[in-house]
C-alpha atoms as a PDB file:
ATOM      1  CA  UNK A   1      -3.370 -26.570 -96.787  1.00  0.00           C
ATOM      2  CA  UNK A   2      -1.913 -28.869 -94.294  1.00  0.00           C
ATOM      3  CA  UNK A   3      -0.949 -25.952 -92.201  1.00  0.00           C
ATOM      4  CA  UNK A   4      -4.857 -24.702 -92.214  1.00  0.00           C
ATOM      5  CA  UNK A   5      -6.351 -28.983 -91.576  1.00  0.00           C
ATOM      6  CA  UNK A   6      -4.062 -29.641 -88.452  1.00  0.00           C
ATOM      7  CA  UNK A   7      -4.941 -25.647 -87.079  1.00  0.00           C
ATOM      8  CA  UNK A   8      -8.948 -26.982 -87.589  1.00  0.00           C
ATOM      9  CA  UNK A   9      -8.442 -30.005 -85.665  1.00  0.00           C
ATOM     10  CA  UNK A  10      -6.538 -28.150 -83.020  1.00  0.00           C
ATOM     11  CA  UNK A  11      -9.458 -25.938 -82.652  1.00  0.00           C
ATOM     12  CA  UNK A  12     -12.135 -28.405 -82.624  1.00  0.00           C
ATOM     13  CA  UNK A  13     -10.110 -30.450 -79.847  1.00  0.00           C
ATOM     14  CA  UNK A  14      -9.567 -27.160 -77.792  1.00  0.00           C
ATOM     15  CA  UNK A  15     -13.154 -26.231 -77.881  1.00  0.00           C
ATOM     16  CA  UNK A  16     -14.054 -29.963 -76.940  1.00  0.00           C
ATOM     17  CA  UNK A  17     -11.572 -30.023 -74.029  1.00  0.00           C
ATOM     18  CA  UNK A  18     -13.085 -26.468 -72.500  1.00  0.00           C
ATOM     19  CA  UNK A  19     -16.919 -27.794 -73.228  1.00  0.00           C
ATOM     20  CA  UNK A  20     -17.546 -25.355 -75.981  1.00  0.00           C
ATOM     21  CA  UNK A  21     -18.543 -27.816 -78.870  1.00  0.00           C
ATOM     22  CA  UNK A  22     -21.700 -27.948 -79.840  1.00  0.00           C
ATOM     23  CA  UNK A  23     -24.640 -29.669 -77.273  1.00  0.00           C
ATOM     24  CA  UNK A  24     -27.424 -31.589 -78.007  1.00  0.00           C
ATOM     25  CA  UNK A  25     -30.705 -29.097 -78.297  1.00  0.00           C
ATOM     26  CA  UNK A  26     -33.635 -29.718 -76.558  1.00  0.00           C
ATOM     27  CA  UNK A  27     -36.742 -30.492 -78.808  1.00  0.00           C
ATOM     28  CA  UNK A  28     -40.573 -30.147 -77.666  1.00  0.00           C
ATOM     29  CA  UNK A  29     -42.063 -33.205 -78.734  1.00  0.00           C
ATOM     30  CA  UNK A  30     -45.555 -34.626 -77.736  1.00  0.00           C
ATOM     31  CA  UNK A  31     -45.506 -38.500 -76.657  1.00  0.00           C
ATOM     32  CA  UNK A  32     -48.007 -40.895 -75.194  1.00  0.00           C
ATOM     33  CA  UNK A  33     -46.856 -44.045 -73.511  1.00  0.00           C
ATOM     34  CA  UNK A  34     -48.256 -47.611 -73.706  1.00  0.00           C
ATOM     35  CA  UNK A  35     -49.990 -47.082 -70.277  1.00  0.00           C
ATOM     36  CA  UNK A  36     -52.013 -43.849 -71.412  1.00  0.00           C
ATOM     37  CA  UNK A  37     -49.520 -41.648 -69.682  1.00  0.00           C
ATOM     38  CA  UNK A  38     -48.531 -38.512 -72.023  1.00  0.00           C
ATOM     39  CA  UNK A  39     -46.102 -36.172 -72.201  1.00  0.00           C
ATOM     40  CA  UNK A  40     -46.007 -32.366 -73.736  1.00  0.00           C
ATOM     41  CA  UNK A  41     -42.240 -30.761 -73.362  1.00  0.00           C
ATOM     42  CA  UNK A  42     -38.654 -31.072 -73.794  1.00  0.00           C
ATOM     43  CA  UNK A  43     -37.081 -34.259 -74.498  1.00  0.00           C
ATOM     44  CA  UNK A  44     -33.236 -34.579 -75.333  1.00  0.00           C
ATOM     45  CA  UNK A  45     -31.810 -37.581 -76.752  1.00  0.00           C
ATOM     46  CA  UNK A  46     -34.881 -39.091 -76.142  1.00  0.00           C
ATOM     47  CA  UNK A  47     -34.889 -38.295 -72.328  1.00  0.00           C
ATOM     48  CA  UNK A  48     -37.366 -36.011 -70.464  1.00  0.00           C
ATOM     49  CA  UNK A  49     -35.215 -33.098 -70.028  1.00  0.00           C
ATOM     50  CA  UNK A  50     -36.384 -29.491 -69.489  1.00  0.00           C
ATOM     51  CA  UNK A  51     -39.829 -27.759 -69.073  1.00  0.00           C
ATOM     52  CA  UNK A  52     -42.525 -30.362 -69.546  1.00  0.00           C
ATOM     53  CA  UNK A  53     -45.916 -31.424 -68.435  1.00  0.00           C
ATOM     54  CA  UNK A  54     -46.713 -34.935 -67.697  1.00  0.00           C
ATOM     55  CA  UNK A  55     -50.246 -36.196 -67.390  1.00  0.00           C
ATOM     56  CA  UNK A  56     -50.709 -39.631 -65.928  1.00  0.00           C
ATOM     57  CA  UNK A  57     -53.494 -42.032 -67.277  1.00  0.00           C
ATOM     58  CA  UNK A  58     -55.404 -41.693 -63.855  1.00  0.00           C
ATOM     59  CA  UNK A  59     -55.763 -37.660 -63.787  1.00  0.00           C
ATOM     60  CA  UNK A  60     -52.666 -36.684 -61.966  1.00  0.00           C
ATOM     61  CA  UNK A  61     -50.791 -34.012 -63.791  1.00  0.00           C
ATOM     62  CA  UNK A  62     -47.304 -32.650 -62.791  1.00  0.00           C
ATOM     63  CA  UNK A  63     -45.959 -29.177 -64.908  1.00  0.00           C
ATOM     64  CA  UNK A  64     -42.306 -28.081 -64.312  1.00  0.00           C
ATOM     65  CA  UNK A  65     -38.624 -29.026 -65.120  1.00  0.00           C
ATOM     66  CA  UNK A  66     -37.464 -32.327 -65.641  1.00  0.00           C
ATOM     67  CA  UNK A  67     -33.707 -34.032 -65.452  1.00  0.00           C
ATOM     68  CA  UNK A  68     -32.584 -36.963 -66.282  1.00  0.00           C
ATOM     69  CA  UNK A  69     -36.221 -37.927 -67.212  1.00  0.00           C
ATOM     70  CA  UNK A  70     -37.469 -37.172 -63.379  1.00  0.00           C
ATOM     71  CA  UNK A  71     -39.398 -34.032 -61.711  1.00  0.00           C
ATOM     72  CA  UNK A  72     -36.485 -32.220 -60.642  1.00  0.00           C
ATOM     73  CA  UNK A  73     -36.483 -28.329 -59.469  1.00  0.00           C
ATOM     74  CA  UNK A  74     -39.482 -26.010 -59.760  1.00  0.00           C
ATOM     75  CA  UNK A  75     -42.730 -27.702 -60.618  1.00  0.00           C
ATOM     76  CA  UNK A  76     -46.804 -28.136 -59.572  1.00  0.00           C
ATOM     77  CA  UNK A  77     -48.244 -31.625 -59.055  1.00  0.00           C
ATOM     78  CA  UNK A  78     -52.464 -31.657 -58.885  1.00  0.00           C
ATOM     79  CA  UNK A  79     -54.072 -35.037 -57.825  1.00  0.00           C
ATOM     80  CA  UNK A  80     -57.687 -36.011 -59.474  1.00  0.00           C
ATOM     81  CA  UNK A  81     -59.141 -35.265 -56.312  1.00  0.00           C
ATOM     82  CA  UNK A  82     -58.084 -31.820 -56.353  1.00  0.00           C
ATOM     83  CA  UNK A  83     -55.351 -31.651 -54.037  1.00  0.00           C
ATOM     84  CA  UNK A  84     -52.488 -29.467 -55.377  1.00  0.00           C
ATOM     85  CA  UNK A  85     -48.478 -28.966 -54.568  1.00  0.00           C
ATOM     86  CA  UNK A  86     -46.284 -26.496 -55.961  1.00  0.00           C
ATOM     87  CA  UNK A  87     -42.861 -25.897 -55.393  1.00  0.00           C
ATOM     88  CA  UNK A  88     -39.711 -28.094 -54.889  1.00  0.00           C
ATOM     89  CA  UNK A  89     -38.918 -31.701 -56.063  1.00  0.00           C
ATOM     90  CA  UNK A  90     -35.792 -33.485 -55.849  1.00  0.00           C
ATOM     91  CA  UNK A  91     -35.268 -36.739 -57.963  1.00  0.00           C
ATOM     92  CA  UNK A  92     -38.980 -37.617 -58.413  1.00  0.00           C
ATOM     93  CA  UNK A  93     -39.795 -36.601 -54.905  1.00  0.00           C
ATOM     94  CA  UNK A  94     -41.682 -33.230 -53.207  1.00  0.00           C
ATOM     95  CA  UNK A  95     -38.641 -32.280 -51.023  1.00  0.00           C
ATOM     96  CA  UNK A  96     -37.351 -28.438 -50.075  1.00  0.00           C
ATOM     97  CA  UNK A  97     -39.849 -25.748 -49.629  1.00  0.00           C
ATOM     98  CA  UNK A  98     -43.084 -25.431 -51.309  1.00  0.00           C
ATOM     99  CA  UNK A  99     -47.366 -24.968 -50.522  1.00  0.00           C
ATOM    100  CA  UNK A 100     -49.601 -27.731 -50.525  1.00  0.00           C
ATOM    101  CA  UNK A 101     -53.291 -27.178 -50.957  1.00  0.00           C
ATOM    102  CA  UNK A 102     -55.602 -29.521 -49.664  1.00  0.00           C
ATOM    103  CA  UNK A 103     -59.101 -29.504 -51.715  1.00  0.00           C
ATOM    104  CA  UNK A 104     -60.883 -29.376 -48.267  1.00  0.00           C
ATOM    105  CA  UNK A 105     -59.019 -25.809 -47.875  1.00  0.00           C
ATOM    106  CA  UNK A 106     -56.696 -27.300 -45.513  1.00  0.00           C
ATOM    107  CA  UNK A 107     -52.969 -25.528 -46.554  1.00  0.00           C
ATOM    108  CA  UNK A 108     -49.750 -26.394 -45.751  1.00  0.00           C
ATOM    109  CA  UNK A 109     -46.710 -24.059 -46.597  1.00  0.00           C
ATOM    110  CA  UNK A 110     -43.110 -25.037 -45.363  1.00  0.00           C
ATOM    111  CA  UNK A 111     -40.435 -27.713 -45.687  1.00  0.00           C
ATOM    112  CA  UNK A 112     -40.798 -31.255 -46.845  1.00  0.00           C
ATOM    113  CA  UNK A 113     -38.402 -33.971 -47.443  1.00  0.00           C
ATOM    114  CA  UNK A 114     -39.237 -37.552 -48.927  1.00  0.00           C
ATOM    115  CA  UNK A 115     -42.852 -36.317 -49.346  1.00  0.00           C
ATOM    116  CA  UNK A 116     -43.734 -35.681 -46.318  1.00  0.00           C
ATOM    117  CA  UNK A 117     -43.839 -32.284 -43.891  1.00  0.00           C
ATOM    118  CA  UNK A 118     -40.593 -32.026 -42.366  1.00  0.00           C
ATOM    119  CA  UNK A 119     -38.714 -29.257 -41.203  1.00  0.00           C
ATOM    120  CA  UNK A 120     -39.990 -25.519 -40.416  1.00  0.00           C
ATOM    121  CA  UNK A 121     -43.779 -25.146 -41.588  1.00  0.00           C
ATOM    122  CA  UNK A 122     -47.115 -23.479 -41.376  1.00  0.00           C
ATOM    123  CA  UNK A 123     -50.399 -25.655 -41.263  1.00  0.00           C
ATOM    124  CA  UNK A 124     -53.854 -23.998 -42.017  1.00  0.00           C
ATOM    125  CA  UNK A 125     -56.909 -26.182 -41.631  1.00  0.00           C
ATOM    126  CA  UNK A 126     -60.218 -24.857 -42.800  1.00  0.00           C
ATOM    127  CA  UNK A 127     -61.659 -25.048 -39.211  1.00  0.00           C
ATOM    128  CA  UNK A 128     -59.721 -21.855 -38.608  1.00  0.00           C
ATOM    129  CA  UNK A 129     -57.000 -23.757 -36.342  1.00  0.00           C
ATOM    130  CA  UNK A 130     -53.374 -23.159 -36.981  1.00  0.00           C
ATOM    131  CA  UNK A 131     -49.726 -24.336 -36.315  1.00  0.00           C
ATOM    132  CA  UNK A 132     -46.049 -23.114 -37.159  1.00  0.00           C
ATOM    133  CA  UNK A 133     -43.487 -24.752 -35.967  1.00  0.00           C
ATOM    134  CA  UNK A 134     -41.530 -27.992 -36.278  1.00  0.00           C
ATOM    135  CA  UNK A 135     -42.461 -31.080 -38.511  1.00  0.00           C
ATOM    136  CA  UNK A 136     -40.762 -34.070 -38.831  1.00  0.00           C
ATOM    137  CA  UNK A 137     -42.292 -37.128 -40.956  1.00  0.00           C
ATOM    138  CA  UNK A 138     -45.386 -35.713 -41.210  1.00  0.00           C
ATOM    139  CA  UNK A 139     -46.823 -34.893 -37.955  1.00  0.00           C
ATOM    140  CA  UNK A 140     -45.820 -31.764 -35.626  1.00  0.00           C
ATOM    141  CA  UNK A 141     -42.855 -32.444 -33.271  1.00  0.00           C
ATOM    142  CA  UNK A 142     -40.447 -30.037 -31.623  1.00  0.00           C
ATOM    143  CA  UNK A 143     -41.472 -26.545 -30.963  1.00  0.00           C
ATOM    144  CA  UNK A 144     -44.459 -25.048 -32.353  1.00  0.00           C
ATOM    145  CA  UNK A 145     -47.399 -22.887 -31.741  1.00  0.00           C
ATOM    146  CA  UNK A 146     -50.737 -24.025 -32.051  1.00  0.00           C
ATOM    147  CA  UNK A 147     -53.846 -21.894 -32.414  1.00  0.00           C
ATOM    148  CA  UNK A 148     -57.687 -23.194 -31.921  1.00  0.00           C
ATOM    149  CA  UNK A 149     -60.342 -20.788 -33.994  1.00  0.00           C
ATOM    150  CA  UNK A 150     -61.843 -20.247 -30.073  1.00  0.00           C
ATOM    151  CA  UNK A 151     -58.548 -17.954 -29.218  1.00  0.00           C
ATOM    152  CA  UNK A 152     -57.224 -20.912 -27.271  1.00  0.00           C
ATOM    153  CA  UNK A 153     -53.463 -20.871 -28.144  1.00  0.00           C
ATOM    154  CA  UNK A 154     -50.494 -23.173 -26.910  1.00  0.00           C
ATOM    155  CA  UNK A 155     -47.008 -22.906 -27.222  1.00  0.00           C
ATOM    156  CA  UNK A 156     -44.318 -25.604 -26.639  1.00  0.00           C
ATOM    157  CA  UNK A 157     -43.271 -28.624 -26.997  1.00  0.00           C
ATOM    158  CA  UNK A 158     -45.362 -31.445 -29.384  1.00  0.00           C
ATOM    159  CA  UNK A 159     -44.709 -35.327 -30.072  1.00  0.00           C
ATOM    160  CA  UNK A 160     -45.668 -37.035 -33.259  1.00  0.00           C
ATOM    161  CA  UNK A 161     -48.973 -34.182 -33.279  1.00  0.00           C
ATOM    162  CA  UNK A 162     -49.240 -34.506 -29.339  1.00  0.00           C
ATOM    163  CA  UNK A 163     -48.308 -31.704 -27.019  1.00  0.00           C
ATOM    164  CA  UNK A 164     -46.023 -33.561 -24.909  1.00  0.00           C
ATOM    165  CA  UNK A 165     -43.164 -31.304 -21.960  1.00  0.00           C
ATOM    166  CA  UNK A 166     -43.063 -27.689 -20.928  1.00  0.00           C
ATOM    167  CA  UNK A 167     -45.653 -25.532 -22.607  1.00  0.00           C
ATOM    168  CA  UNK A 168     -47.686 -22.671 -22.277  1.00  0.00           C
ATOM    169  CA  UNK A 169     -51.242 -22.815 -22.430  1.00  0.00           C
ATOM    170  CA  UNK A 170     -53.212 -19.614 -23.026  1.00  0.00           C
ATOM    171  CA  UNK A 171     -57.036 -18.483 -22.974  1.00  0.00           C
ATOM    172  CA  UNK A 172     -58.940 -16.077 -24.996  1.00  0.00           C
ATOM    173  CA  UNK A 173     -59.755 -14.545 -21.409  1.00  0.00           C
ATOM    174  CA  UNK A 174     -56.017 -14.171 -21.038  1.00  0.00           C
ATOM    175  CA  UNK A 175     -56.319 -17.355 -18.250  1.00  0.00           C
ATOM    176  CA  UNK A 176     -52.326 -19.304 -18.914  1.00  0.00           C
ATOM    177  CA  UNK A 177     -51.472 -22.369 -17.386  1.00  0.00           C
ATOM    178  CA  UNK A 178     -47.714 -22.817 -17.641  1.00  0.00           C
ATOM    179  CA  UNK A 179     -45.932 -26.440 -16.675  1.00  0.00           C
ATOM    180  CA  UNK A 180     -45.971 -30.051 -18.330  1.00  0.00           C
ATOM    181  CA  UNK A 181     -48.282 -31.638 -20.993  1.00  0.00           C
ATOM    182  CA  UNK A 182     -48.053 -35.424 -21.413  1.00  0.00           C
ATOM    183  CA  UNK A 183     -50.007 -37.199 -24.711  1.00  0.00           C
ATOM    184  CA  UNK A 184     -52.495 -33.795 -25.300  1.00  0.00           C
ATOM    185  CA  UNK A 185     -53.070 -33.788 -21.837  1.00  0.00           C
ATOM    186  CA  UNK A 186     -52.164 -31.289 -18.953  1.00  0.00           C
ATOM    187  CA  UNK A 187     -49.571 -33.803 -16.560  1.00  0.00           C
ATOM    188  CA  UNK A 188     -46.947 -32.932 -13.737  1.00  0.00           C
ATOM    189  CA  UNK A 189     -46.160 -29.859 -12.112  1.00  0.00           C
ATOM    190  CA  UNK A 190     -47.565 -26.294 -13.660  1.00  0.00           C
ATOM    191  CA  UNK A 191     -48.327 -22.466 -12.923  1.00  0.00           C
ATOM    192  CA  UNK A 192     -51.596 -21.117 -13.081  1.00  0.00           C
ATOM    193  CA  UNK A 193     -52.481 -17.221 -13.919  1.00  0.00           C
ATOM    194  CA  UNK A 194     -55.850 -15.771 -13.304  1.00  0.00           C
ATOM    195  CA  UNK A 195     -56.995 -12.287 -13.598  1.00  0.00           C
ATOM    196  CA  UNK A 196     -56.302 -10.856 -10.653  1.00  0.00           C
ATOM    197  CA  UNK A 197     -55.872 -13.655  -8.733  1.00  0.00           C
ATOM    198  CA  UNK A 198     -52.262 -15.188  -7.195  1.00  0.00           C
ATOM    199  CA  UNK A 199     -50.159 -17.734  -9.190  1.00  0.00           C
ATOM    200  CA  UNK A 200     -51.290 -20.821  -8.328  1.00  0.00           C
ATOM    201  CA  UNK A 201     -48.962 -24.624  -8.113  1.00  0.00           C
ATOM    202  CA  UNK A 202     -50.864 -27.240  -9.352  1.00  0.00           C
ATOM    203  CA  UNK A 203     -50.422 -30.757 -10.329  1.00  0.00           C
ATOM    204  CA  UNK A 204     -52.127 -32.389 -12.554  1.00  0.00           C
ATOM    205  CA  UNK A 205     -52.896 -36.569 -13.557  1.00  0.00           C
ATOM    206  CA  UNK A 206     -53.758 -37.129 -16.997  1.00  0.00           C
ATOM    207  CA  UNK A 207     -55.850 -33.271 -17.339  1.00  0.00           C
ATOM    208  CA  UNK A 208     -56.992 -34.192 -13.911  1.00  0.00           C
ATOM    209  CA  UNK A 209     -56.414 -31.273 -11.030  1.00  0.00           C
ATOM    210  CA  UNK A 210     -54.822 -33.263  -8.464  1.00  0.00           C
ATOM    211  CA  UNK A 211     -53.664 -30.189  -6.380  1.00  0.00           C
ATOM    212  CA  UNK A 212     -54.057 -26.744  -6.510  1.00  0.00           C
ATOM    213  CA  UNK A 213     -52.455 -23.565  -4.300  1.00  0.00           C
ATOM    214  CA  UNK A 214     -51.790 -20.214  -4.145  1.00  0.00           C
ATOM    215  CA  UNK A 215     -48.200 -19.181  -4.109  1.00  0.00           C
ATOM    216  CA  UNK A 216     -47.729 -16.712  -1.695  1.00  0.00           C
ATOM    217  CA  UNK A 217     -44.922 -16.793   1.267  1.00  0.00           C
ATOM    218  CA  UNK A 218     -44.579 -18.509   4.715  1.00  0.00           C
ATOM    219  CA  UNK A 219     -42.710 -17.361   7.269  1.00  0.00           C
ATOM    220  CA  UNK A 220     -42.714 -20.181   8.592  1.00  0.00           C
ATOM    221  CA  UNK A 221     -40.761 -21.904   6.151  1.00  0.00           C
ATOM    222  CA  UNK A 222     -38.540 -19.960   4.418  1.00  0.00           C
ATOM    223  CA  UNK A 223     -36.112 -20.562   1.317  1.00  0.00           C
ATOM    224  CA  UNK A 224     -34.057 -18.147  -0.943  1.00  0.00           C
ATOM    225  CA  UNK A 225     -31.116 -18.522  -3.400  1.00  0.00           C
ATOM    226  CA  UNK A 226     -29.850 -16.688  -6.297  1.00  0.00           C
ATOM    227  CA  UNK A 227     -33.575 -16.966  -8.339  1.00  0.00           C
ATOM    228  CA  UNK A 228     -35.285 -15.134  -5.128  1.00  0.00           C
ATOM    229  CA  UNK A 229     -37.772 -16.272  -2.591  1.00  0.00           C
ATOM    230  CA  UNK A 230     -39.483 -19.776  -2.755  1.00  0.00           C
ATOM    231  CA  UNK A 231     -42.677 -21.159  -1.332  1.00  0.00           C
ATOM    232  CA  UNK A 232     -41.070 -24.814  -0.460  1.00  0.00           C
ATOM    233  CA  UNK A 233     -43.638 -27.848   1.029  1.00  0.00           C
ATOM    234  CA  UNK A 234     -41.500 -29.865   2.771  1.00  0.00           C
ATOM    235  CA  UNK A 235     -41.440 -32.664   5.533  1.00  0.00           C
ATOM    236  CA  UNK A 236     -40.283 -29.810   8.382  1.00  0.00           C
ATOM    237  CA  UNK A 237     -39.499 -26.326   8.573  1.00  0.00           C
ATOM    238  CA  UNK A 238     -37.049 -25.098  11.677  1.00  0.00           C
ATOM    239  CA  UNK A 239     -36.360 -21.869  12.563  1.00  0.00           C
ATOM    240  CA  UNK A 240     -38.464 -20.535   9.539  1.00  0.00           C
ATOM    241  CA  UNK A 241     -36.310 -22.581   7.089  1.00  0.00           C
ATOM    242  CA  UNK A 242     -37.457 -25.218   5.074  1.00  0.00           C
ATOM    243  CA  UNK A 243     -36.077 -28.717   5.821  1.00  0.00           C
ATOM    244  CA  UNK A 244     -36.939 -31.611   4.430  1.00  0.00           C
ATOM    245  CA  UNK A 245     -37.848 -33.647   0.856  1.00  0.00           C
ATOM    246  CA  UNK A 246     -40.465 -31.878  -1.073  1.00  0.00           C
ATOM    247  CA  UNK A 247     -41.108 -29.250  -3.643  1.00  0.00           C
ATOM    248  CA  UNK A 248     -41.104 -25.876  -4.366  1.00  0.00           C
ATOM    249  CA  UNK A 249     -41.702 -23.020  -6.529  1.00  0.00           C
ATOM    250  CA  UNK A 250     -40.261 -19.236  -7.000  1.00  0.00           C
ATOM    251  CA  UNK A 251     -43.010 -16.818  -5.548  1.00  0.00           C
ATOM    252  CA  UNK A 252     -42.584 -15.754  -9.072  1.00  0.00           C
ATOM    253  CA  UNK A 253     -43.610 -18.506 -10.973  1.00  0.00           C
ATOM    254  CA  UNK A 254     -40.582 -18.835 -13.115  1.00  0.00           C
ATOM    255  CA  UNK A 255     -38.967 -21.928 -11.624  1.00  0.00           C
ATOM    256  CA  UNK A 256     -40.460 -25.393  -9.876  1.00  0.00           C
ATOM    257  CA  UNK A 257     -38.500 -28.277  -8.009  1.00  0.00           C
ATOM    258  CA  UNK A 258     -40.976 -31.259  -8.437  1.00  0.00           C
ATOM    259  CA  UNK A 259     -38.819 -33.671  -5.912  1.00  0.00           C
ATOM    260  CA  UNK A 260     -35.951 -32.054  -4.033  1.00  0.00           C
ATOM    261  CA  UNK A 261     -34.380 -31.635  -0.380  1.00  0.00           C
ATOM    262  CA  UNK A 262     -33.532 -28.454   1.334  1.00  0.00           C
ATOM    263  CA  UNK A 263     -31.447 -28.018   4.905  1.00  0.00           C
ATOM    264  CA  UNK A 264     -32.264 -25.070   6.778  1.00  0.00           C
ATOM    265  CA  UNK A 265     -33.700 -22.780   3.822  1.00  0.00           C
ATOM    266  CA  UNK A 266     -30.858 -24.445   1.486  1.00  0.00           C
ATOM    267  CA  UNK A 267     -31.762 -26.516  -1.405  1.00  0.00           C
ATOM    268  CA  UNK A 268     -29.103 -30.027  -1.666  1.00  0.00           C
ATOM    269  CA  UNK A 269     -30.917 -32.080  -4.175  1.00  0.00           C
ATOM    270  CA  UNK A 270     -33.505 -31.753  -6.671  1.00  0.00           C
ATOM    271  CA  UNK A 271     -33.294 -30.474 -10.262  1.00  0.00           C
ATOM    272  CA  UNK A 272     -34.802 -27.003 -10.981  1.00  0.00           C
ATOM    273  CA  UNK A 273     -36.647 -26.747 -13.425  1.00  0.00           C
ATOM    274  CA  UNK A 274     -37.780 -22.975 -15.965  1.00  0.00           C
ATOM    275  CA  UNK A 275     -40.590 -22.826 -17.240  1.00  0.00           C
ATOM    276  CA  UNK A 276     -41.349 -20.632 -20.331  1.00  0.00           C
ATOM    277  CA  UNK A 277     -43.132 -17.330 -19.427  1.00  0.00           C
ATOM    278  CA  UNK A 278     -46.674 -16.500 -20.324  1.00  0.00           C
ATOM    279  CA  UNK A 279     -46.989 -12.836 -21.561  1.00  0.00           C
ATOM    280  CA  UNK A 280     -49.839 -12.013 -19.507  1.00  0.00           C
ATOM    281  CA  UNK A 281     -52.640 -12.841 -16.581  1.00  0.00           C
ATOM    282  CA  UNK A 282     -55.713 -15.838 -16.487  1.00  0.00           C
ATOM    283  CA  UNK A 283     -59.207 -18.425 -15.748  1.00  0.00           C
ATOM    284  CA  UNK A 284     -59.848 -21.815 -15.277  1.00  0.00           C
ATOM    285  CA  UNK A 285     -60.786 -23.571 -18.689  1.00  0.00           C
ATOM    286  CA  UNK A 286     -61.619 -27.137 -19.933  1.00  0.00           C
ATOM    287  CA  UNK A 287     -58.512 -27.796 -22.092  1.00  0.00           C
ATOM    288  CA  UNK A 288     -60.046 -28.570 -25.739  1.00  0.00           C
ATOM    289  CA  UNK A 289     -58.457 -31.747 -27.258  1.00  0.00           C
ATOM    290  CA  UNK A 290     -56.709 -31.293 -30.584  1.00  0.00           C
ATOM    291  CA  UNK A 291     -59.443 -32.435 -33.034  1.00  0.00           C
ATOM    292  CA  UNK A 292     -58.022 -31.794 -36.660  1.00  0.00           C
ATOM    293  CA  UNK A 293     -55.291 -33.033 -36.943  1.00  0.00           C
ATOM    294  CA  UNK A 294     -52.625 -32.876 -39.858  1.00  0.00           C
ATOM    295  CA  UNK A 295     -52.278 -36.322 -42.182  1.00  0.00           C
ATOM    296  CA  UNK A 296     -49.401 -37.254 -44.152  1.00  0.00           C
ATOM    297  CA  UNK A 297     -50.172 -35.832 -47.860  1.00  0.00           C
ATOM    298  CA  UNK A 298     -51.136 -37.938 -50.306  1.00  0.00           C
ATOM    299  CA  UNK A 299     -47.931 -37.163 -52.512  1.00  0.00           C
ATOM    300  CA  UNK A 300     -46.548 -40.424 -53.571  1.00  0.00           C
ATOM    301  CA  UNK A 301     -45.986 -40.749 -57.144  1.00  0.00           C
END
């Protein structure tokens, strides 16, 4: 008998060391709070633990897993209003990938972190614009590709929901201006395409056309280096070489010096600058303003 009591114990104490004794079972259980709040799922030991769905007193409803008592994994929030998530949370908090629906008919499916957009994502608004690309806290920043429901598209770089640096700018007519965007608005140096019509180098102040040319070649004033020919306005040209401070641009449209110095057809100074390449040709177009813009979801709680 003693033999058998000690070889028990034994056992029990092996299967607690290896985590094979018995766990506490989750029970479904049905619980309102003090503050109206109620509750319909799992609970273990008294904690929210499991598949559950939680019903605040104001509306808001949230169905999914719970741990530790807080939305964690897999789960759909809805807000009174009718706006709707579904997909990740992380400690009480919308974060990894998931779709929010807007009841407008905006929709928004990508990353989010803390709540908020961040991270790789597609916005649909129900104006018919659209924009994939980079998020971060909310607004559009980093690369990204914004359509307008017109068949204007633009493609580049955008600050907190502003297309700010180098960017393409493209047409439904197939008219691209290619250069730099400042605060929504066309600003520096940029390459224009028109159907058949020659690149043009314009700069532009605040979407104002400050200058405007064809790029073609002078003779006159000649400059070439490993990226090809360039058309180069500077202070002097001798011999047919360009000499002088002033800037340039490949007869190809691929690559602009906006301040730079050049010695008999050689550039010294000045940084050059790619710009990204439109896929096709162009026409001159008012450049529309980005009206709807994105807002930080209403996802706290």
């Amino acid at each position: 008998m003693q033999n058998r009591h000690a070889i028990a114990v034994w056992t029990v104490c092996v299967l607690w060391l290896f985590g094979s004794a018995p766990s506490a079972v989750a029970e479904r259980q049905e619980l309102t709070l003090a503050n109206g709040d109620r509750y319909d799922g799992e609970v273990i030991d008294g904690v929210l633990e499991g598949f559950g769905r939680y019903t605040w007193a104001d509306g808001k409803r949230y169905e999914g897993n719970f741990s530790a008592g807080k939305r964690q994994g897999f789960g759909s929030l809805t807000w009174p209003n009718g706006d709707r998530y579904q997909g990740d949370f992380t400690d009480n908090q919308i974060q990894g990938r998931g779709v929010f629906l807007w009841a407008n008919g905006d929709r928004y499916e990508g990353s989010f972190v803390a709540n908020r957009r961040s991270g790789q994502g597609v916005m649909q608004w129900r104006g018919g614009q659209r924009y994939e690309g980079t998020f971060e806290a909310g607004l559009m920043s980093g690369q990204g590709e914004y359509h307008w429901s017109d068949g204007t598209s633009y493609k580049g770089t955008f600050v907190q929901d502003r297309r700010s640096g180098l960017g393409i700018l493209s047409y439904a007519d197939a008219s691209v201006f290619t250069g730099f965007f400042l605060g929504d608005r066309r600003h520096g140096m940029g390459v224009e395409q028109r159907n058949n019509s020659p690149l043009s180098l314009q700069r532009w102040q605040e979407d104002v056309l400050q200058e405007s040319q064809a790029i073609v070649t002078d003779p006159q004033c000649r400059a070439e280096d490993a990226d090809g020919a360039w058309m180069v306005k500077a202070d002097d040209c001798i011999n047919g070489l360009a000499h002088g401070d002033g800037y340039a641009v490949t007869l190809t449209g691929a690559y602009i010096v906006e301040v730079g110095r050049w010695i008999l057809g050689q550039r010294i100074a000045g940084e050059r600058i790619g710009l990204p390449q439109p896929p096709a040709s162009p026409k001159e177009v008012t450049v529309p303003p980005i009206t709807s813009k994105p807002t930080a979801a209403a996802t706290n709680g």
